[in-house]
N, C-alpha and C. Protein backbone atom coordinates (compact mmCIF):
# COMPACT_ATOMS: atom_id res chain seq x y z
N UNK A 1 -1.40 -17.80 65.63
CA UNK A 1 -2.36 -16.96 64.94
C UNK A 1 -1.89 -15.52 65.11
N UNK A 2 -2.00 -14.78 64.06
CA UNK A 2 -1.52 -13.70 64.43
C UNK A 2 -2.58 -12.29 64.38
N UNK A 3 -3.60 -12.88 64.02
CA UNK A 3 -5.01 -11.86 64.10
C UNK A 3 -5.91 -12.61 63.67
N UNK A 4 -7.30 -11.65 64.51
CA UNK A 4 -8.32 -12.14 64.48
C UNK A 4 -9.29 -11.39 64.46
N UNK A 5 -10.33 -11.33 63.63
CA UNK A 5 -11.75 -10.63 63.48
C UNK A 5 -12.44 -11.98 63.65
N UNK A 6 -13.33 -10.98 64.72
CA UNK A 6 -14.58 -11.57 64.57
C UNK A 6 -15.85 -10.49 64.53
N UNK A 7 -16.90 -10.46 63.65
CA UNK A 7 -17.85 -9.93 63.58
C UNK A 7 -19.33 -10.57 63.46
N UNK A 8 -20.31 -10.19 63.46
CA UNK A 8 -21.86 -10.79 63.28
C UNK A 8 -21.94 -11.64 62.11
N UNK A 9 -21.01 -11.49 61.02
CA UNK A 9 -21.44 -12.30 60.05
C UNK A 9 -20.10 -13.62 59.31
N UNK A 10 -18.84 -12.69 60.09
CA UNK A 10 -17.35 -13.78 59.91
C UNK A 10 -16.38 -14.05 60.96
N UNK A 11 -15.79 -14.62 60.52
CA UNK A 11 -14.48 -14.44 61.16
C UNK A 11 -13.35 -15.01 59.94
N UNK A 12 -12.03 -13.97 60.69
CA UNK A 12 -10.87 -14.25 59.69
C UNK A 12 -9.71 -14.49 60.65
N UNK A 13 -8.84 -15.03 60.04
CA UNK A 13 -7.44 -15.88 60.98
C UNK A 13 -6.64 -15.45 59.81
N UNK A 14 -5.42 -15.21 60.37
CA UNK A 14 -4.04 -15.43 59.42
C UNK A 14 -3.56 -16.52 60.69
N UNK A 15 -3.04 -17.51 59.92
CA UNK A 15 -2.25 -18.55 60.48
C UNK A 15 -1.34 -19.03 60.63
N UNK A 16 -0.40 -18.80 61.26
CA UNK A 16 0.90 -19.42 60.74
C UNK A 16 1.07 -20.77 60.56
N UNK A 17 1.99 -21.23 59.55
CA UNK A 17 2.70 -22.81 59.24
C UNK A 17 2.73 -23.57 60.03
N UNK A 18 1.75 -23.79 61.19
CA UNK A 18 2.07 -24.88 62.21
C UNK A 18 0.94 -25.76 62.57
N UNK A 19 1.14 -27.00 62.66
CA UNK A 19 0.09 -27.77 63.05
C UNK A 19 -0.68 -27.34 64.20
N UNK A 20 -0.27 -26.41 65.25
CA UNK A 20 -0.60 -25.67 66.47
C UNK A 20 -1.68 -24.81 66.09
N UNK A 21 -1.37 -24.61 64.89
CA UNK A 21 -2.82 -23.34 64.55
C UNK A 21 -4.10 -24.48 64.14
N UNK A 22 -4.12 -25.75 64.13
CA UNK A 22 -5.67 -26.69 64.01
C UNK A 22 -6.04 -26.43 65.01
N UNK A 23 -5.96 -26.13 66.69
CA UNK A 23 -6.70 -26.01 67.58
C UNK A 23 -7.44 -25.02 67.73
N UNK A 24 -6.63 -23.69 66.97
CA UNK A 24 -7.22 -22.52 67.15
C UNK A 24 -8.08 -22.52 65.88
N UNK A 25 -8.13 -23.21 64.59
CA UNK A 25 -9.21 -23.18 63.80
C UNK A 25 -10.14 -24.30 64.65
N UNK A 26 -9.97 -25.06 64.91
CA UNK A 26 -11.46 -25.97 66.10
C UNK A 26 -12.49 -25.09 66.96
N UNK A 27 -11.34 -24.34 67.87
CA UNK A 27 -12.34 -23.53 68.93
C UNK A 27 -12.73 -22.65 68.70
N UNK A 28 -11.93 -21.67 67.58
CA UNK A 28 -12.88 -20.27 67.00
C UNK A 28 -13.72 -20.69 66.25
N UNK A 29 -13.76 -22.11 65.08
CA UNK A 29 -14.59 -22.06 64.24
C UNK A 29 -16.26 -22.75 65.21
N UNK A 30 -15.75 -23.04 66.03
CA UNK A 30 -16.95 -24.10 66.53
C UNK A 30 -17.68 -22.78 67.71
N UNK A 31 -16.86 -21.65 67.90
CA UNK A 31 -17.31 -20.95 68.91
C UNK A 31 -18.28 -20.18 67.74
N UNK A 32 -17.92 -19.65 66.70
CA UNK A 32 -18.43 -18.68 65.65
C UNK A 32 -20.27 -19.32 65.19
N UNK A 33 -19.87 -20.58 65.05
CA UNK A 33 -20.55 -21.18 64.40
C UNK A 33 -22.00 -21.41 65.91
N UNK A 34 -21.08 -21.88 66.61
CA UNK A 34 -22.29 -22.64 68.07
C UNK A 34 -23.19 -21.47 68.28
N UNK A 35 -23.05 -19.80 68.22
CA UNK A 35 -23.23 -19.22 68.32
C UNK A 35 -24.89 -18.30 67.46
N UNK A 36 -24.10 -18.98 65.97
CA UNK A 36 -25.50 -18.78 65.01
C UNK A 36 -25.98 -19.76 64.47
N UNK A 37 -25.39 -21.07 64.75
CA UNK A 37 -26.50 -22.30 63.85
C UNK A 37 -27.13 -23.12 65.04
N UNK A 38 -28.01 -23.89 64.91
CA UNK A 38 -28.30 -24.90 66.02
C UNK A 38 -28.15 -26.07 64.50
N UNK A 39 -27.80 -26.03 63.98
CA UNK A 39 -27.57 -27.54 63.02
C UNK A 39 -26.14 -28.39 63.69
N UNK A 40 -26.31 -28.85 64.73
CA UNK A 40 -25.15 -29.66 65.11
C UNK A 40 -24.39 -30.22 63.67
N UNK A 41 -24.96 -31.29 62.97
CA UNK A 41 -24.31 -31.72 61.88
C UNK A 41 -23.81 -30.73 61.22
N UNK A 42 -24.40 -29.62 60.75
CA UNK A 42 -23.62 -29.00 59.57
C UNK A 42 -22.44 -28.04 60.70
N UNK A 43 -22.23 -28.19 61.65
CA UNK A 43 -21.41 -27.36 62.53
C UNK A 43 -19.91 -28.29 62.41
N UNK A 44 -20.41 -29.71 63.02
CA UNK A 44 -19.36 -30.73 62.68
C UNK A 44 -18.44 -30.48 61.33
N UNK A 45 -19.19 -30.81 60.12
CA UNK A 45 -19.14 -30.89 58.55
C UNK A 45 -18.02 -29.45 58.88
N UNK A 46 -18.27 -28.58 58.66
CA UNK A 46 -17.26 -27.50 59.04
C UNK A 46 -16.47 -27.46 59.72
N UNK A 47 -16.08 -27.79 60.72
CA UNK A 47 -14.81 -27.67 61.74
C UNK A 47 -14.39 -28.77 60.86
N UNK A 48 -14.68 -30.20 60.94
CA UNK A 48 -13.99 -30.90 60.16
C UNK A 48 -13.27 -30.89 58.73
N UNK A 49 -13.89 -29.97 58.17
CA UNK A 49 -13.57 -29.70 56.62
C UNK A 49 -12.20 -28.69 57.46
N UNK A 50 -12.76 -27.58 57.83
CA UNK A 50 -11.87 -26.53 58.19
C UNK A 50 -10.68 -27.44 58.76
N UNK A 51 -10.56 -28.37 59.15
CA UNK A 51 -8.67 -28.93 59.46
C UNK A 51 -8.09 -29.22 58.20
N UNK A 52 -9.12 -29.58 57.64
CA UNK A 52 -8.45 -30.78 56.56
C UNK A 52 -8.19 -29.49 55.46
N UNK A 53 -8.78 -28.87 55.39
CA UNK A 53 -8.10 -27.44 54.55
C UNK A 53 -6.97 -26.95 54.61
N UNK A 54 -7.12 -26.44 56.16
CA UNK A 54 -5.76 -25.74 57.04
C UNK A 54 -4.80 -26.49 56.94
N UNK A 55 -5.06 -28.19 57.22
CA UNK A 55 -3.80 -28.81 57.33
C UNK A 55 -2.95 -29.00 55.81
N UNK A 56 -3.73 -29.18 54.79
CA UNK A 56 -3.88 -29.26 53.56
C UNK A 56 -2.89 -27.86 53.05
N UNK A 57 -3.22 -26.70 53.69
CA UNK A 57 -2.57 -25.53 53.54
C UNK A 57 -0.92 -25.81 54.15
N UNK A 58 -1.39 -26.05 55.36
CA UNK A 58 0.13 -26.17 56.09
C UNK A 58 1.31 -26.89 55.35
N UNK A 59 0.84 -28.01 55.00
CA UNK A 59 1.39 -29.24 54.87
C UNK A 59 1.90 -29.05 53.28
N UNK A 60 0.66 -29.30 52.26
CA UNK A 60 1.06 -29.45 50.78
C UNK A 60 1.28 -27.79 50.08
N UNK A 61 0.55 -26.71 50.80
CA UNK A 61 0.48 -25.52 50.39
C UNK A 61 1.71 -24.96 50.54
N UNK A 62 1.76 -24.62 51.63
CA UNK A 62 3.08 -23.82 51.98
C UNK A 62 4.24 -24.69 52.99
N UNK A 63 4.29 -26.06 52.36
CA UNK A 63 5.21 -26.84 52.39
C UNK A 63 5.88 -26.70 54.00
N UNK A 64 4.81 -26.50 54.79
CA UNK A 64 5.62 -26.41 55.72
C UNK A 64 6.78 -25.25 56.37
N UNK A 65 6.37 -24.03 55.48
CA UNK A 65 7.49 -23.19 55.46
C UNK A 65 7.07 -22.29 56.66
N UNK A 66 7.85 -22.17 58.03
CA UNK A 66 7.08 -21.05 58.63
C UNK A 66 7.35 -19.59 58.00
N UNK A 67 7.66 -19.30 56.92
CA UNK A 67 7.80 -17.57 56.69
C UNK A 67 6.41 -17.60 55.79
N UNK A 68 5.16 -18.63 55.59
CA UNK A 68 4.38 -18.38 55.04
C UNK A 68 3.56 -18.46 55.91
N UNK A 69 2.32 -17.69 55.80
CA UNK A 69 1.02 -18.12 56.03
C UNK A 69 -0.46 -18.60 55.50
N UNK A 70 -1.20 -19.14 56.57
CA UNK A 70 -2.34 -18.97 55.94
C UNK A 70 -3.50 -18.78 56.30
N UNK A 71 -4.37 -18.25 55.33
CA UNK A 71 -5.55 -17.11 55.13
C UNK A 71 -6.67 -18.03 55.74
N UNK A 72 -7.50 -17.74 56.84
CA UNK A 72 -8.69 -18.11 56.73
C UNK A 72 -9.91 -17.34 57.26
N UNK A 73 -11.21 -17.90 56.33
CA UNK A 73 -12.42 -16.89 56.47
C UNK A 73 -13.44 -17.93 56.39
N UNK A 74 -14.06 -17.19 57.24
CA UNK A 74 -15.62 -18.34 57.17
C UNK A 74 -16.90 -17.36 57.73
N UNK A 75 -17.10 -17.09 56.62
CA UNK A 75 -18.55 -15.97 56.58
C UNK A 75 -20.27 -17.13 56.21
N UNK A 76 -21.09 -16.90 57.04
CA UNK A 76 -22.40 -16.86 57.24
C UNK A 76 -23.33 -16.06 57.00
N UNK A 77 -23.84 -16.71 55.26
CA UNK A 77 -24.58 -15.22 54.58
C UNK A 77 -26.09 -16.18 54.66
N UNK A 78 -27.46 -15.67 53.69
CA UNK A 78 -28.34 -16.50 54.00
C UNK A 78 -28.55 -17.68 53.00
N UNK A 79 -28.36 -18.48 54.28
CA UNK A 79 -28.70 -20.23 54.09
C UNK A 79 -27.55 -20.80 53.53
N UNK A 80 -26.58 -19.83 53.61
CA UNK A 80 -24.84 -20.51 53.21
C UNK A 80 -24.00 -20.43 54.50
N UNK A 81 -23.26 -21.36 54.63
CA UNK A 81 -22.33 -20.95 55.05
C UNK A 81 -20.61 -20.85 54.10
N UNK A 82 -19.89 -20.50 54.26
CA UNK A 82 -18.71 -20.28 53.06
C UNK A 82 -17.49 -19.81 53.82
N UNK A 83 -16.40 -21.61 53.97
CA UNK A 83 -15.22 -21.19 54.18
C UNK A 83 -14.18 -21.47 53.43
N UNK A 84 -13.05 -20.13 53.27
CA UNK A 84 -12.29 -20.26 52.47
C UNK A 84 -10.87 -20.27 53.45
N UNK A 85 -9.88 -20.87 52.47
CA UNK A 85 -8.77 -20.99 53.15
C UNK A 85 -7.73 -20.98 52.13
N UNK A 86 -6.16 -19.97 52.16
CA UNK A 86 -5.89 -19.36 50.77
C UNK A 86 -4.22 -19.74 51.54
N UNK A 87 -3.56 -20.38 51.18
CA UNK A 87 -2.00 -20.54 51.43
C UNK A 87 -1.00 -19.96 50.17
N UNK A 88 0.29 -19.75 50.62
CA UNK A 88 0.97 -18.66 49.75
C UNK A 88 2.07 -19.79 49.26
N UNK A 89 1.54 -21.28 48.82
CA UNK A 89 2.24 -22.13 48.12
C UNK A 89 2.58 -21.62 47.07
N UNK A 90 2.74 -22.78 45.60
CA UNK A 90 2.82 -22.59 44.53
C UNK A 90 1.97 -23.06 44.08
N UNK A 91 0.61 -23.69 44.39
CA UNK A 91 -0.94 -23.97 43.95
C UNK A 91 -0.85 -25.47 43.36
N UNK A 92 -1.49 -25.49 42.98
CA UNK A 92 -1.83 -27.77 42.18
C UNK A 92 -3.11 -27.64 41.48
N UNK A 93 -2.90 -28.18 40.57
CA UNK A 93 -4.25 -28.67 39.66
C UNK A 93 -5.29 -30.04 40.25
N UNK A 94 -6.35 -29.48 40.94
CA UNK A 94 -7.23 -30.50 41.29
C UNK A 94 -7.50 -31.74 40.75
N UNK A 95 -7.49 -31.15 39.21
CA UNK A 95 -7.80 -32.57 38.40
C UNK A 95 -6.68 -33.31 38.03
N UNK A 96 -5.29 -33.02 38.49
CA UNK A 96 -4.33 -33.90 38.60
C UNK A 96 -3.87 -34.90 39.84
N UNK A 97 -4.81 -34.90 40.32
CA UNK A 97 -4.11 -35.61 41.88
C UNK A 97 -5.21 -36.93 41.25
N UNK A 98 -4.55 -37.59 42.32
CA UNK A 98 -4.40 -39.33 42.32
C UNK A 98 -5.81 -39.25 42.81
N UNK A 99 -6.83 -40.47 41.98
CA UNK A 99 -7.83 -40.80 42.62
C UNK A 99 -7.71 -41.87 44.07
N UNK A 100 -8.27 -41.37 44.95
CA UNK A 100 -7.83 -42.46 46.45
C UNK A 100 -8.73 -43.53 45.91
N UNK A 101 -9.90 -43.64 45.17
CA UNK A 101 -10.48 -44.91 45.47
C UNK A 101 -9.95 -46.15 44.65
N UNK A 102 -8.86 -45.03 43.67
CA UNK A 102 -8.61 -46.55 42.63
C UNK A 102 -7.79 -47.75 43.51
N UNK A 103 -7.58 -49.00 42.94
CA UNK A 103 -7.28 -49.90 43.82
C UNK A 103 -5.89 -49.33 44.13
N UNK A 104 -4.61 -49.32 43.37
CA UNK A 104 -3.73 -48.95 43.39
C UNK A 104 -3.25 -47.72 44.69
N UNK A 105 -4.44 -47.13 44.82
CA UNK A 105 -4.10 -46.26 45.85
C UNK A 105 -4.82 -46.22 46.97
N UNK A 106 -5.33 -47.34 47.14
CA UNK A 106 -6.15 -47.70 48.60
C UNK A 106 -5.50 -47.94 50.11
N UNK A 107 -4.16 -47.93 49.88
CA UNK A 107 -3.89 -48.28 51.18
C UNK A 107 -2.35 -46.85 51.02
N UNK A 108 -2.45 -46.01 50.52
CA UNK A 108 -1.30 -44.35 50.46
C UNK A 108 -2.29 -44.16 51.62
N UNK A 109 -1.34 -43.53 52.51
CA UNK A 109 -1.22 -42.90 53.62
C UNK A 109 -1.83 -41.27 53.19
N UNK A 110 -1.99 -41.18 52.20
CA UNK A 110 -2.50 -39.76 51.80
C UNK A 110 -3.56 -39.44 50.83
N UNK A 111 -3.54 -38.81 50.55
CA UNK A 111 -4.80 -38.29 49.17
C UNK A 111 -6.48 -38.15 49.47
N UNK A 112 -6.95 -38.52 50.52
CA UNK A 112 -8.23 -38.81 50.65
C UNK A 112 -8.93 -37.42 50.80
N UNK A 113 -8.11 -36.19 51.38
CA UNK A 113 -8.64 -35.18 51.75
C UNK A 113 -9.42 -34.41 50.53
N UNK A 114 -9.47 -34.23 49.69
CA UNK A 114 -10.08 -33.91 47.92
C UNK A 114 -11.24 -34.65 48.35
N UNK A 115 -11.11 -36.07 48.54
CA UNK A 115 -12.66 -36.48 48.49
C UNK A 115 -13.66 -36.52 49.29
N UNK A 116 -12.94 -36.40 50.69
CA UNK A 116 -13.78 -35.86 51.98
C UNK A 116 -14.35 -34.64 51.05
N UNK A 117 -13.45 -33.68 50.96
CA UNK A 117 -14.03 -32.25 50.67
C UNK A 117 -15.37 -32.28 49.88
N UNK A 118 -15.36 -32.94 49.01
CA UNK A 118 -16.37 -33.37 47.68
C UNK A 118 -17.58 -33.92 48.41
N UNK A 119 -17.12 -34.80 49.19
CA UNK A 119 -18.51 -35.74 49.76
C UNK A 119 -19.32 -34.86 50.68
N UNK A 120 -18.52 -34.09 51.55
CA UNK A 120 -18.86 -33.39 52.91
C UNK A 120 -19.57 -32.00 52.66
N UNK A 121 -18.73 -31.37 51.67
CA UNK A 121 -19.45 -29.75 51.87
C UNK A 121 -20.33 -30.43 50.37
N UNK A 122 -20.90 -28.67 49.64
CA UNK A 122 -22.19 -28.95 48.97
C UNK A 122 -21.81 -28.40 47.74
N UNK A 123 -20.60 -27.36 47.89
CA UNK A 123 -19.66 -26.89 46.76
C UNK A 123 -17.78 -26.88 47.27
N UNK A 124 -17.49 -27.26 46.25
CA UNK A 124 -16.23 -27.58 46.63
C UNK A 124 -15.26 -26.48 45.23
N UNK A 125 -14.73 -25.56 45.46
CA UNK A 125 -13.92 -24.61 44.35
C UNK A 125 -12.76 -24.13 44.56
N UNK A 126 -11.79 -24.49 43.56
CA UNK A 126 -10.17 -24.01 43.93
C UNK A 126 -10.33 -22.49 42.99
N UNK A 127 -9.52 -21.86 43.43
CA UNK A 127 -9.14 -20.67 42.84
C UNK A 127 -7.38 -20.24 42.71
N UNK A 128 -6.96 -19.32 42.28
CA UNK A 128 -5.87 -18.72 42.42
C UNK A 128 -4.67 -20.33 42.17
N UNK A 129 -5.03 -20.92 40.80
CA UNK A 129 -4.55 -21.87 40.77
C UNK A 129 -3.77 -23.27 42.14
N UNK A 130 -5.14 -23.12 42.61
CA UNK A 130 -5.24 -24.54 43.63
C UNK A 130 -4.68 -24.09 44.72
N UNK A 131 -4.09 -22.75 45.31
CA UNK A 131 -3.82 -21.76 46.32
C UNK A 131 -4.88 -21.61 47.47
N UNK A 132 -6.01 -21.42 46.76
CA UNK A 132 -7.22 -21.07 47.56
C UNK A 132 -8.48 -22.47 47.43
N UNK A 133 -9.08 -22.54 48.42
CA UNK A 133 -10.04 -23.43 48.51
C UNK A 133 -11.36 -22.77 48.85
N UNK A 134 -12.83 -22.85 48.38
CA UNK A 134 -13.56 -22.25 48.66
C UNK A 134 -14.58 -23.75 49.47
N UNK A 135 -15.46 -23.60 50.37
CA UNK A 135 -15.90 -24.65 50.72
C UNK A 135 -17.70 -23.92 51.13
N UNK A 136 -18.46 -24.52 50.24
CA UNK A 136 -19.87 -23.96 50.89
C UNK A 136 -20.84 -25.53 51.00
N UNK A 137 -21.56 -24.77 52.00
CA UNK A 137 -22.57 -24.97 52.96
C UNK A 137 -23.69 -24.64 52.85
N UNK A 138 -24.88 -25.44 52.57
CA UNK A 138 -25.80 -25.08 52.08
C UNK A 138 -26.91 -24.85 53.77
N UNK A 139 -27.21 -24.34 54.31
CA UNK A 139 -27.92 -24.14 55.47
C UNK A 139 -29.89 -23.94 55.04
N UNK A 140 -29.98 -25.09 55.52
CA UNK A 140 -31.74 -25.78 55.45
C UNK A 140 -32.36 -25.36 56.47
């Protein structure tokens, strides 16, 4: 990680390309969060989304490259929560990836993370042509 804000209402990470930076999105995001929600579940729902982003970044975004990084923010406005996570890939079209549930692709070792995202948070939005991921949280 190579910086870090934290303030009353976010926190932001630049990350570098390494699977090493999921620990440090676990314990800052779960410290940020333990701090202003008592919703255990929707605390989970977040750290968990937040890997599968990051790794999602690491991995398919910026291919693994360490001269890239990636962006993350997770701000707590009212009754949202909203994390984004922005890698300096070459982006993907959402509506082109493989459905995991069709039969054909039930047993790939990959693809499922799109539909976690969908099932888990409450809005799910790519931007900056499939670069950026926006993930919100609806807080009850």
């Amino acid at each position: 990680m190579n910086e870090r804000e934290l303030t009353s209402d976010s926190l932001e990470m630049v990350l570098e390309t390494d699977f090493s930076s999921l620990e440090q999105v676990v314990d800052q995001t779960e410290s940020f969060l333990e701090t202003r929600l008592d919703d255990e579940d929707l605390i989970y729902r977040v750290v968990l989304l937040a890997t599968e982003a990051v790794t999602n970044a690491i991995e398919h975004g910026n291919g693994l490259d360490p001269a890239k990084s990636v962006y993350y923010r997770l701000e707590i406005r009212e009754k949202v929560v909203e994390l984004v996570v922005e890698d300096e890939g070459g982006g993907f079209d959402p509506d082109k990836t493989d459905d995991p549930t069709e039969s054909k692709n039930l047993f790939r070792e990959g693809g499922r993370g799109l539909l976690f995202m969908h099932e888990i948070a409450d809005e799910v939005l790519f931007e900056k042509n499939g670069r950026l991921v926006r993930l919100i949280f609806h807080v009850s």
